[in-house]
PDB file of N, CA and C in Angstrom:
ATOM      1  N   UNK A   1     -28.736 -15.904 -20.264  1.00  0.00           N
ATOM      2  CA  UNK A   1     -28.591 -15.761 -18.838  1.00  0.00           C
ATOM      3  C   UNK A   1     -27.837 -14.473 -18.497  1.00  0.00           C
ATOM      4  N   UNK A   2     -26.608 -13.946 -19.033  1.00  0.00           N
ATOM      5  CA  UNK A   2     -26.169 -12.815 -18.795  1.00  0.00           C
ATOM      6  C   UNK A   2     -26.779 -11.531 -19.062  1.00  0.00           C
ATOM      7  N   UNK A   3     -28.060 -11.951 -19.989  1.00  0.00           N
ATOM      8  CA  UNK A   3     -29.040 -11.025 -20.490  1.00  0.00           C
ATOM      9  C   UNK A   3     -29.672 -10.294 -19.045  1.00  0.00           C
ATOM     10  N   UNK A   4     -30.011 -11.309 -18.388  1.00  0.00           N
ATOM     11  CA  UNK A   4     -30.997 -11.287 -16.843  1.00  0.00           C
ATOM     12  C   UNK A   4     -30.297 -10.574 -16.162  1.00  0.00           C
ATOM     13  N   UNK A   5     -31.411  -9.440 -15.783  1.00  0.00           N
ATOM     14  CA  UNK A   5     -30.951  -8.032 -14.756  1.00  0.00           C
ATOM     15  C   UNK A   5     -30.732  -9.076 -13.439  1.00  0.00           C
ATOM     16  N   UNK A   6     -31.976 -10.127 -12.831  1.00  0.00           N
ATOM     17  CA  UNK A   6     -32.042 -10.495 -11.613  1.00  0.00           C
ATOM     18  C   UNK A   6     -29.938 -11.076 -11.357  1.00  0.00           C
ATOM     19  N   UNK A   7     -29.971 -11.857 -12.605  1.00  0.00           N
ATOM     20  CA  UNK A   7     -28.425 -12.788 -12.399  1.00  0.00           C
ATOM     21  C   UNK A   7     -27.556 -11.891 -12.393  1.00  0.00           C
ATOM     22  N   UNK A   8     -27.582 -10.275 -12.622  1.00  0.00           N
ATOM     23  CA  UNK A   8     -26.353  -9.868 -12.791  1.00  0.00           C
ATOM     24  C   UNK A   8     -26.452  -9.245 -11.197  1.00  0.00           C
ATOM     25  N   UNK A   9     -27.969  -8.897 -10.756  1.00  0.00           N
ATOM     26  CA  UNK A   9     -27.502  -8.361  -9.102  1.00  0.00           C
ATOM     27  C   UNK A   9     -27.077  -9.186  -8.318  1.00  0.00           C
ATOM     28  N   UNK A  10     -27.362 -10.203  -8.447  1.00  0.00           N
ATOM     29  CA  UNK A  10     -27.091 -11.232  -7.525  1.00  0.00           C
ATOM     30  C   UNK A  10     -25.561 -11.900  -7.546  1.00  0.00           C
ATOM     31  N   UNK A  11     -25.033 -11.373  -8.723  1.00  0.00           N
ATOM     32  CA  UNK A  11     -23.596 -11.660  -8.819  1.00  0.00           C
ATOM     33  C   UNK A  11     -22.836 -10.317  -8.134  1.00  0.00           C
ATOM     34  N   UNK A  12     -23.261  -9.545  -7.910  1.00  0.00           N
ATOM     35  CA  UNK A  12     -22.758  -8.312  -7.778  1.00  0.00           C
ATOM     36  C   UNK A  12     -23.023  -7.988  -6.225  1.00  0.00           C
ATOM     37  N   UNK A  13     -24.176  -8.737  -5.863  1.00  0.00           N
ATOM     38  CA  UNK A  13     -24.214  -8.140  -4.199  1.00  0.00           C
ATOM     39  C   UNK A  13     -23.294  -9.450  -3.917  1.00  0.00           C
ATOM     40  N   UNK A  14     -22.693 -10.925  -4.354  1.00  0.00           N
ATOM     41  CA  UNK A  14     -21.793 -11.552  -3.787  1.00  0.00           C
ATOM     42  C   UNK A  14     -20.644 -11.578  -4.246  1.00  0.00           C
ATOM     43  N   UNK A  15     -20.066 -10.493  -4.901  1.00  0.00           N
ATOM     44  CA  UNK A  15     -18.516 -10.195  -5.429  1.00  0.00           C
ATOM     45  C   UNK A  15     -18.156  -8.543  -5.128  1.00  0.00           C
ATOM     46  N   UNK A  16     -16.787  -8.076  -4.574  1.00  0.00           N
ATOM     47  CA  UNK A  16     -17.154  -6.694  -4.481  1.00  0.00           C
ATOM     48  C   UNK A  16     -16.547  -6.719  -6.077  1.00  0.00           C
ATOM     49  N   UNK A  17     -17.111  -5.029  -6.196  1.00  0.00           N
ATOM     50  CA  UNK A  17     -16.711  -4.636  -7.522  1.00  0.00           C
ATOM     51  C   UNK A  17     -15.606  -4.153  -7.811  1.00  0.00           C
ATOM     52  N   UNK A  18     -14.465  -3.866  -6.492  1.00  0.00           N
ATOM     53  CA  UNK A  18     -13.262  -3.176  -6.689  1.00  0.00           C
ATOM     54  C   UNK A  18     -12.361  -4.309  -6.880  1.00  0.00           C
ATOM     55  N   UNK A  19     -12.444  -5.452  -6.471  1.00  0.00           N
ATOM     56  CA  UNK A  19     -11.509  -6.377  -6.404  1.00  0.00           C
ATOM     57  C   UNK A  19     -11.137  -6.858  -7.889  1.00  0.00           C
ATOM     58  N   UNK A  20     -10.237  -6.963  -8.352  1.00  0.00           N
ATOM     59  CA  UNK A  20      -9.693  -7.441  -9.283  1.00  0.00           C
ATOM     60  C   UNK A  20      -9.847  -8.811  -8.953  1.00  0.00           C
ATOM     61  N   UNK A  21     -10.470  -9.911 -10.014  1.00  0.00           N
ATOM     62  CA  UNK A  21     -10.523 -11.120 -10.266  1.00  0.00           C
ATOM     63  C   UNK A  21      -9.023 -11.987  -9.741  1.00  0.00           C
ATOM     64  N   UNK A  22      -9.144 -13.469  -9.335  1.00  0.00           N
ATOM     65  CA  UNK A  22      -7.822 -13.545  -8.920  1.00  0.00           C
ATOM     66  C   UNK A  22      -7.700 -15.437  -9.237  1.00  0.00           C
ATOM     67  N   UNK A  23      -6.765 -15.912  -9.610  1.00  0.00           N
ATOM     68  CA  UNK A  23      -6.373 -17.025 -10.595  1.00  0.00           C
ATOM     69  C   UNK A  23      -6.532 -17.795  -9.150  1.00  0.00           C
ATOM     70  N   UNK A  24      -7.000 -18.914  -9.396  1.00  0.00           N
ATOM     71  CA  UNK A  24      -7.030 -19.851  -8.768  1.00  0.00           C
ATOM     72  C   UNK A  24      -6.448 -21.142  -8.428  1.00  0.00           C
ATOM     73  N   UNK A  25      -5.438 -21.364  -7.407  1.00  0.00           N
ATOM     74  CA  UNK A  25      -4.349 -22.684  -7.645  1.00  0.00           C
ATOM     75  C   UNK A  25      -4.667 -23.670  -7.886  1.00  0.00           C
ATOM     76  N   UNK A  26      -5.896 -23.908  -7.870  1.00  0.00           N
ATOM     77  CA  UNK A  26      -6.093 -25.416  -9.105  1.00  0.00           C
ATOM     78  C   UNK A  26      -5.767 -25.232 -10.733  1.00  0.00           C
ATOM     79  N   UNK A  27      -6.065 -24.070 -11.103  1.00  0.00           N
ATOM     80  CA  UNK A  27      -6.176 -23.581 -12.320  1.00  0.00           C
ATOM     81  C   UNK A  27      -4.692 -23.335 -12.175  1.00  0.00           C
ATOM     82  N   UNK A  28      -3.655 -22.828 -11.775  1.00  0.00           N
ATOM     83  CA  UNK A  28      -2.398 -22.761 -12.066  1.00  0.00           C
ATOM     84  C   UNK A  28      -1.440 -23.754 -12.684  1.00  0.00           C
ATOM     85  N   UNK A  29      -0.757 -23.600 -13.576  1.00  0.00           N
ATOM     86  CA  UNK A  29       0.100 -24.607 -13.825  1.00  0.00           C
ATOM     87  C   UNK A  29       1.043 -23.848 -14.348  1.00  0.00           C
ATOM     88  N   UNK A  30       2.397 -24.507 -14.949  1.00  0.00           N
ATOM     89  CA  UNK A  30       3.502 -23.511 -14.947  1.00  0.00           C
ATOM     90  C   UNK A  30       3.492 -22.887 -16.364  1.00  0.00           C
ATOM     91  N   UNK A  31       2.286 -23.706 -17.768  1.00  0.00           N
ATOM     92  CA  UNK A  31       2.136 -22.841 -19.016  1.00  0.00           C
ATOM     93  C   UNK A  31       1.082 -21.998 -18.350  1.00  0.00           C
ATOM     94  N   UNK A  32       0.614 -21.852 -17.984  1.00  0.00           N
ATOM     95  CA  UNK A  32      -0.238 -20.583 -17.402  1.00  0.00           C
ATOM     96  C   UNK A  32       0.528 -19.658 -16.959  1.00  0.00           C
ATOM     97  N   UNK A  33       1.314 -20.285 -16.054  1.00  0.00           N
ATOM     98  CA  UNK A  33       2.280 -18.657 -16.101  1.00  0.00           C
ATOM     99  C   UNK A  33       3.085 -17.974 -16.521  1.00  0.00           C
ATOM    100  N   UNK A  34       3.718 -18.894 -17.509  1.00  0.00           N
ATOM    101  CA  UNK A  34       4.299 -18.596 -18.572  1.00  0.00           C
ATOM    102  C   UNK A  34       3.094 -17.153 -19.941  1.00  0.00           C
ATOM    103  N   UNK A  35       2.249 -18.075 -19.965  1.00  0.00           N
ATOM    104  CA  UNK A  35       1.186 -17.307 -20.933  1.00  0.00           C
ATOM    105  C   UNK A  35       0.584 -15.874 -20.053  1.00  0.00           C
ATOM    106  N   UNK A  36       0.890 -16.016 -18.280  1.00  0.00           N
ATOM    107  CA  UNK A  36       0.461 -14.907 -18.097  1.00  0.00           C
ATOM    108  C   UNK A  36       1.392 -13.618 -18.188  1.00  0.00           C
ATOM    109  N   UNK A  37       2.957 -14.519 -17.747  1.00  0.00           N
ATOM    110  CA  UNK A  37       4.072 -13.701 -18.188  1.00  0.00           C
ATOM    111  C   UNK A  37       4.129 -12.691 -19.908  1.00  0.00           C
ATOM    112  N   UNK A  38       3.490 -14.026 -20.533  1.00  0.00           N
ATOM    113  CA  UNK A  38       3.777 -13.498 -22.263  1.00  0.00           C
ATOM    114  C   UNK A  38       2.703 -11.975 -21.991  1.00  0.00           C
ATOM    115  N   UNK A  39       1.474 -12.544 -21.450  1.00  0.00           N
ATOM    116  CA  UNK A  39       0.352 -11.367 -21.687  1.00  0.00           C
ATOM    117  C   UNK A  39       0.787 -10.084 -20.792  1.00  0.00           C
ATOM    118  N   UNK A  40       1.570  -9.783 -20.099  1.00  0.00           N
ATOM    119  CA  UNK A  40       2.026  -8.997 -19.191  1.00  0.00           C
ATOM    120  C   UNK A  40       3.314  -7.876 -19.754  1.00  0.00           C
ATOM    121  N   UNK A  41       4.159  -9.075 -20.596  1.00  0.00           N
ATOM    122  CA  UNK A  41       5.220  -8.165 -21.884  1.00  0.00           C
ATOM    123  C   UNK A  41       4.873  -7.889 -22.570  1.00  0.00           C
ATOM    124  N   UNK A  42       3.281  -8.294 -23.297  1.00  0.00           N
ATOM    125  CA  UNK A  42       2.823  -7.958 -24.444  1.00  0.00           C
ATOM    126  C   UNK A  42       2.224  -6.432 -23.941  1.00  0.00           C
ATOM    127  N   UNK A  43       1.718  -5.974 -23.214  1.00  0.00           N
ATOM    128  CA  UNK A  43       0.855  -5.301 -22.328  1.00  0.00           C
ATOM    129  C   UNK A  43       2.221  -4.022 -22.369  1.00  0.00           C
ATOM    130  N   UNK A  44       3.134  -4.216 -21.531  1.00  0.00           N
ATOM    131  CA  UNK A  44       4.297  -3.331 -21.512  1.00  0.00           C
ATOM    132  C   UNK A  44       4.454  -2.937 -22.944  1.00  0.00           C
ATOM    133  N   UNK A  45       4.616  -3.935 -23.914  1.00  0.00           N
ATOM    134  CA  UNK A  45       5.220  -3.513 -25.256  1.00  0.00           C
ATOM    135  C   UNK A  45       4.167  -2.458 -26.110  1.00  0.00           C
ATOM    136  N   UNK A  46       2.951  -3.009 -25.940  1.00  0.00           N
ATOM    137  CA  UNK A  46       1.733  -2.066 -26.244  1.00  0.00           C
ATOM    138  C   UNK A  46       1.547  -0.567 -25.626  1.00  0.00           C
ATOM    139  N   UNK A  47       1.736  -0.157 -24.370  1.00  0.00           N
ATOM    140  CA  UNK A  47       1.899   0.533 -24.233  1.00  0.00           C
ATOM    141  C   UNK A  47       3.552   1.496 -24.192  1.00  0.00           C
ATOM    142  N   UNK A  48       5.129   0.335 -24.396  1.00  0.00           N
ATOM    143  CA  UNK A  48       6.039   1.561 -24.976  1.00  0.00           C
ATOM    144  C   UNK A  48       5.433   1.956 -26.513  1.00  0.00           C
ATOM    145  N   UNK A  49       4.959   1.535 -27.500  1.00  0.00           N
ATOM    146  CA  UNK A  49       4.625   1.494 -28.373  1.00  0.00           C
ATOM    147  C   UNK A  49       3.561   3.337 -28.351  1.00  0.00           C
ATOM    148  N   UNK A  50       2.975   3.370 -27.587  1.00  0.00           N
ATOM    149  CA  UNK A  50       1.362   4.002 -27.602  1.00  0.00           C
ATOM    150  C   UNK A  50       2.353   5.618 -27.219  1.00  0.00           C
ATOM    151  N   UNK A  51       3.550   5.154 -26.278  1.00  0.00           N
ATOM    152  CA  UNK A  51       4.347   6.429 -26.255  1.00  0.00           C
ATOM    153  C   UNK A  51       5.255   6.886 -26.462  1.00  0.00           C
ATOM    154  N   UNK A  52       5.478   5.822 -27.753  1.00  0.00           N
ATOM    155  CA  UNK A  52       6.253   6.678 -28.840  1.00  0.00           C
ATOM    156  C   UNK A  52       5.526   7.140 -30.267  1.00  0.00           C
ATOM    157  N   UNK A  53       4.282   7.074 -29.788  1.00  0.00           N
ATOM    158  CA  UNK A  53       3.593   8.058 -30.838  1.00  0.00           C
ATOM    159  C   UNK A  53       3.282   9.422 -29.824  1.00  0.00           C
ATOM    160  N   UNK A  54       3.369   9.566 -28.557  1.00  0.00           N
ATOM    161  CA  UNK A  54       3.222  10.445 -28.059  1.00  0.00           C
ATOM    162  C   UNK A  54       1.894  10.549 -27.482  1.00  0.00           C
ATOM    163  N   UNK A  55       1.429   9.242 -26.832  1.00  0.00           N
ATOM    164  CA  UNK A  55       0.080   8.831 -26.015  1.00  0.00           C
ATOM    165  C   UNK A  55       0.513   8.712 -24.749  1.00  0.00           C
ATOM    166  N   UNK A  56      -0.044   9.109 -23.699  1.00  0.00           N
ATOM    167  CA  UNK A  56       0.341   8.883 -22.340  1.00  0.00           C
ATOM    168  C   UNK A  56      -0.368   7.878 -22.389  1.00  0.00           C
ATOM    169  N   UNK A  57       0.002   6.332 -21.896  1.00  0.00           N
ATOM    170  CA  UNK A  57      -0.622   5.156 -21.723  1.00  0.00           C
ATOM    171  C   UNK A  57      -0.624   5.289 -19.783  1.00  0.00           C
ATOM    172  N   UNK A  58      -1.742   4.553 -20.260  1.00  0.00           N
ATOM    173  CA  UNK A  58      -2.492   4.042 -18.580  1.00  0.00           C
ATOM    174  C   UNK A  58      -1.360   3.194 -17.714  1.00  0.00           C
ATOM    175  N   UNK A  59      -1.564   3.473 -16.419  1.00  0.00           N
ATOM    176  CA  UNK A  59      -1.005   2.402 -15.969  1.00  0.00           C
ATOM    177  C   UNK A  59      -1.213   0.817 -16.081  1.00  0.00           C
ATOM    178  N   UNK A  60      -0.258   0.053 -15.974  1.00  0.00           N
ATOM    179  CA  UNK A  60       0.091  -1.119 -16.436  1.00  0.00           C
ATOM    180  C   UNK A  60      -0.742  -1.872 -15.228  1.00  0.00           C
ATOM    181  N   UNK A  61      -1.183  -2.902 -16.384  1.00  0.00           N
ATOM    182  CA  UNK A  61      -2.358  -3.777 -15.065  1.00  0.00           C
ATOM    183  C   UNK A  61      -2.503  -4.981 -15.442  1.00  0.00           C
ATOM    184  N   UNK A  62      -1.530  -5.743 -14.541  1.00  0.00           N
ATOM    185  CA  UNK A  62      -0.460  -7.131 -14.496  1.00  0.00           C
ATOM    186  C   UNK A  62      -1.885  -7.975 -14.534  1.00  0.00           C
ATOM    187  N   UNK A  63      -1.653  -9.452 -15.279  1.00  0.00           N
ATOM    188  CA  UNK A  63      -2.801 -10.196 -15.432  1.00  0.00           C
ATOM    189  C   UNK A  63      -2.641 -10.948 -13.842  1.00  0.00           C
ATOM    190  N   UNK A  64      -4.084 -11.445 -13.699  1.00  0.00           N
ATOM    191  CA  UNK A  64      -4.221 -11.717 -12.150  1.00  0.00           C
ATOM    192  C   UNK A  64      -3.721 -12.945 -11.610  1.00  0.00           C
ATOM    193  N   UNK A  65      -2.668 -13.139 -10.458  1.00  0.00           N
ATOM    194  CA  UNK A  65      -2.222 -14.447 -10.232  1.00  0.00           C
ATOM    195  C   UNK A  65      -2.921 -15.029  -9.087  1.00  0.00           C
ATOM    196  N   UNK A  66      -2.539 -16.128  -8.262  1.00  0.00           N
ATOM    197  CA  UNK A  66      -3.182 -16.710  -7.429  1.00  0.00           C
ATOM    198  C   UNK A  66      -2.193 -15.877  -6.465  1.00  0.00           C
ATOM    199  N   UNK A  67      -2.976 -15.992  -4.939  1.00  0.00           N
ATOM    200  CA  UNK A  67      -2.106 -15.451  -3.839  1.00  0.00           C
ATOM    201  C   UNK A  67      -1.887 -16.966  -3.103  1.00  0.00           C
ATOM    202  N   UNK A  68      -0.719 -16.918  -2.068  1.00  0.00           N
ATOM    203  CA  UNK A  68      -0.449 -18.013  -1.515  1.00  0.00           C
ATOM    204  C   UNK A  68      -0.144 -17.665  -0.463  1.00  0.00           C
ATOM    205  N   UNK A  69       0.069 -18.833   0.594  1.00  0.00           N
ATOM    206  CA  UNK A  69      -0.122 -18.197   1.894  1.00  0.00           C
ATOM    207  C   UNK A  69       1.636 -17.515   2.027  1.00  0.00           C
ATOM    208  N   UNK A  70       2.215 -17.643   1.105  1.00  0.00           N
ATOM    209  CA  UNK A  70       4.078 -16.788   1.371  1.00  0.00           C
ATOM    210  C   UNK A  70       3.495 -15.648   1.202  1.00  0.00           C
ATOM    211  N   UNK A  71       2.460 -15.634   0.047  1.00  0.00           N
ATOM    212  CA  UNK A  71       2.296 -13.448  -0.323  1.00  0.00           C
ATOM    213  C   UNK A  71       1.245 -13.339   0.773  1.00  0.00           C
ATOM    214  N   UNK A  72       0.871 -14.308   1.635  1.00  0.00           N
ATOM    215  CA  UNK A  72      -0.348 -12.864   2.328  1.00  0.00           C
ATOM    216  C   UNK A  72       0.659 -13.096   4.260  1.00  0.00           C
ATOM    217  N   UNK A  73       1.543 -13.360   4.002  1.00  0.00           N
ATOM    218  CA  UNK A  73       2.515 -13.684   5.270  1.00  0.00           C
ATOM    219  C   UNK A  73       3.528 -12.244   5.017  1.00  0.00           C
ATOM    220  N   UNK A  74       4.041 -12.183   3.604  1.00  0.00           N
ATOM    221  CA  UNK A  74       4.847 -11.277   2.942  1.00  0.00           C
ATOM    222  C   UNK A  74       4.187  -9.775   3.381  1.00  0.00           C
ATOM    223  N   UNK A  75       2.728  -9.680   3.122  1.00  0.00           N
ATOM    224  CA  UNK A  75       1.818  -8.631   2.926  1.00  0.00           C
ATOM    225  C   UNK A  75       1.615  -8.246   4.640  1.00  0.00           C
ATOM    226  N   UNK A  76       1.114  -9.166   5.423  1.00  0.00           N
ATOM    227  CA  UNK A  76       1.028  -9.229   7.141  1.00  0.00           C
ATOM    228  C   UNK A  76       2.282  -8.504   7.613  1.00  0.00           C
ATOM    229  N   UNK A  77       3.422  -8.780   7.353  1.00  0.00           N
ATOM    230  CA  UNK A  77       5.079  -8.518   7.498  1.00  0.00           C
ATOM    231  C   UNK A  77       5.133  -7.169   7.174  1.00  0.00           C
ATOM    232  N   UNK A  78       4.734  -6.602   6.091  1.00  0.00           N
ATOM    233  CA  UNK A  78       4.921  -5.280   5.245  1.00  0.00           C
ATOM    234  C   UNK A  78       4.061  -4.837   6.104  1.00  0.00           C
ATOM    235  N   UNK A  79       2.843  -4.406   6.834  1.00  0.00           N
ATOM    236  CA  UNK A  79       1.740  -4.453   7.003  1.00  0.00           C
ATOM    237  C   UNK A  79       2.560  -3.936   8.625  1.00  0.00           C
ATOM    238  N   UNK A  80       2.920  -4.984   9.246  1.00  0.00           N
ATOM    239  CA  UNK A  80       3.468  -4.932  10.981  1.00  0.00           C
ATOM    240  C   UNK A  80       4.820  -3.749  10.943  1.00  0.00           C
ATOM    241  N   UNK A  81       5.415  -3.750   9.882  1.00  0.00           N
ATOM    242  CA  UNK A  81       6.878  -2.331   9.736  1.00  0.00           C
ATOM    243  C   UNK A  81       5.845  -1.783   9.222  1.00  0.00           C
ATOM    244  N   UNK A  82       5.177  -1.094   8.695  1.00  0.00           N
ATOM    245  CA  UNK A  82       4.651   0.146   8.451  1.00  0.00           C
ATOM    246  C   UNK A  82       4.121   0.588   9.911  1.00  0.00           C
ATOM    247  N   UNK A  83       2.973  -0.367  10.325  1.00  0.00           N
ATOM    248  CA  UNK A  83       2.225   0.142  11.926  1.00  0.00           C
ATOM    249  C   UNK A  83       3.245   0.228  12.620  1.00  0.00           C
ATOM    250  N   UNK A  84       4.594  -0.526  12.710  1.00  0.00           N
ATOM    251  CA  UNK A  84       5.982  -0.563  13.441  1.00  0.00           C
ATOM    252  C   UNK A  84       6.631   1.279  13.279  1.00  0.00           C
ATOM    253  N   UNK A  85       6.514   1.637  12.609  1.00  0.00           N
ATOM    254  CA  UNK A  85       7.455   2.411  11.669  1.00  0.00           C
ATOM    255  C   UNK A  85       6.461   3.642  11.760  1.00  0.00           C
ATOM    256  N   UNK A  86       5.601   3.753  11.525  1.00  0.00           N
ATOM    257  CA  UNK A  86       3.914   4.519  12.325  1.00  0.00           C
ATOM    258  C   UNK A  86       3.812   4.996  13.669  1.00  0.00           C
ATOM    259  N   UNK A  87       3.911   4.186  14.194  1.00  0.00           N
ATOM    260  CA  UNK A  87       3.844   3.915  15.588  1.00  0.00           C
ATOM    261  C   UNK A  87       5.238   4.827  16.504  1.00  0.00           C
ATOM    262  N   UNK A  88       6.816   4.791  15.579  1.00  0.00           N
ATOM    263  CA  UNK A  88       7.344   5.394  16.189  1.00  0.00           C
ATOM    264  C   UNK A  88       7.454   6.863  15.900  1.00  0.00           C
ATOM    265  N   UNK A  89       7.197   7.190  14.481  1.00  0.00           N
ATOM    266  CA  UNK A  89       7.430   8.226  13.983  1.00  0.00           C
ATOM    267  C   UNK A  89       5.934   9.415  14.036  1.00  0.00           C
ATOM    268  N   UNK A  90       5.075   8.872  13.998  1.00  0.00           N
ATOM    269  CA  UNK A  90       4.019   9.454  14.472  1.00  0.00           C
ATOM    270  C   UNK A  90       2.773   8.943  15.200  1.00  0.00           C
ATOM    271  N   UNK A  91       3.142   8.736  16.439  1.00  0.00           N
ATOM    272  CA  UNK A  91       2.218   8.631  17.444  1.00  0.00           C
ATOM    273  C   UNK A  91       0.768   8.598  17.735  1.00  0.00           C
ATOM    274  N   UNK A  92       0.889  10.121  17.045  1.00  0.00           N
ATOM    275  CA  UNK A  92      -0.689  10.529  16.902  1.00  0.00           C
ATOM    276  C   UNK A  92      -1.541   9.809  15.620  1.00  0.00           C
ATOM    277  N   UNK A  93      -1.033   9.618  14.909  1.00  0.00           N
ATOM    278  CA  UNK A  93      -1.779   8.986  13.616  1.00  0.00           C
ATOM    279  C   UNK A  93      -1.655   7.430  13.968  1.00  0.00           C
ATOM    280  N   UNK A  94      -0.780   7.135  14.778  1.00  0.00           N
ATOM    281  CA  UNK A  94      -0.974   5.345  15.017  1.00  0.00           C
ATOM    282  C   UNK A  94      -2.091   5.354  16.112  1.00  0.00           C
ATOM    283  N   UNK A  95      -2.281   6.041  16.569  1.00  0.00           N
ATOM    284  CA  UNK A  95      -3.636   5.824  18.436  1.00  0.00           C
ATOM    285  C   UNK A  95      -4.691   5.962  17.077  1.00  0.00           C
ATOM    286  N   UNK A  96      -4.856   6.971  15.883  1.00  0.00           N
ATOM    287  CA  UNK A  96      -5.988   7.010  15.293  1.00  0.00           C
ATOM    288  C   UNK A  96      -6.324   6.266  14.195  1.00  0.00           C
ATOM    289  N   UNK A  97      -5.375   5.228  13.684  1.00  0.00           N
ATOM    290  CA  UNK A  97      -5.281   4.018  13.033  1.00  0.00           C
ATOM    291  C   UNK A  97      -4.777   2.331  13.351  1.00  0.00           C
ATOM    292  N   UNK A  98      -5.115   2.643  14.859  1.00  0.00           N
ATOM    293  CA  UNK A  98      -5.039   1.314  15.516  1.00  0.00           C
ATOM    294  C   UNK A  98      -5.428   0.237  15.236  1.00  0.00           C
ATOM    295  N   UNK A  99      -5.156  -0.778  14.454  1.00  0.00           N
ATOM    296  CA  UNK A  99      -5.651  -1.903  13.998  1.00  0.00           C
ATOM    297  C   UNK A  99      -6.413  -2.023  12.975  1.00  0.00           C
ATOM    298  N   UNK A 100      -6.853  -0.920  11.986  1.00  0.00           N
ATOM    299  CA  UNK A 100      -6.972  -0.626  10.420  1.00  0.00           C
ATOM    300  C   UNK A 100      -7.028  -1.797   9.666  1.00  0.00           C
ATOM    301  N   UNK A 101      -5.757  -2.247   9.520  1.00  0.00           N
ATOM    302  CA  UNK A 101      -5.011  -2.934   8.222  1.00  0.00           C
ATOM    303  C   UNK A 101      -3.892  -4.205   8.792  1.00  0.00           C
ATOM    304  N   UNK A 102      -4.234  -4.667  10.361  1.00  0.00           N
ATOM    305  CA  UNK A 102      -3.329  -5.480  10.796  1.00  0.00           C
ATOM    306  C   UNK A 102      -3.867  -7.176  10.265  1.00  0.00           C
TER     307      UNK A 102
END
C-alpha cells in the first residue's frame, strides 16, 4: 500500500507537508513522556558529541508533543503583545498586518 502513487497523493493533498506530526492526548501517558524526554537528551547528546569532533550539527528538533488548550491560550497571549507591542511601536506595519496571526 505505501508502494501506491494514488495513496501517497491522497495523503498529501489531506496533510500539509510543513507541519510537523503532533502526539495525540489519547496516546499520551506520563512513560511517553518520559521516553520523549529520554529521546530529546539523547538528540542533544548526539549532537554535543558531532561538535566536538568539529561538525556543525543541525538544529535540534524536539520529538513532537500534544498541544493543549493552556499552549494554544499561551500562543493567542504571545500572539496579542506582539500585535500589542506592533501596534505601538510601528504603526505602519500593524495597518499592513492587521489580523495576520490573531
Amino acid at each position: 500500500m505505501t508502494a501506491d502513487p494514488e495513496w501517497a497523493k491522497q495523503v498529501m493533498a489531506h496533510s500539509p507537508a510543513d507541519a510537523p506530526p503532533r502526539a495525540r492526548m489519547s496516546d499520551w501517558s506520563p512513560e511517553v513522556e518520559r521516553l520523549t524526554d529520554l529521546c530529546d537528551l539523547l538528540s542533544e547528546a548526539i549532537r554535543a558529541m558531532a561538535s566536538l569532533k568539529g561538525v556543525k550539527p543541525g538544529p535540534a528538533r524536539r520529538m513532537p508533543r500534544p498541544r493543549t488548550a493552556l499552549d494554544r491560550e499561551r500562543n493567542r497571549r504571545r500572539w496579542r503583545q506582539h500585535n500589542s507591542l506592533t501596534a505601538r511601536l510601528l504603526p505602519h506595519k500593524a495597518a499592513e498586518g492587521a489580523g495576520s496571526n490573531a
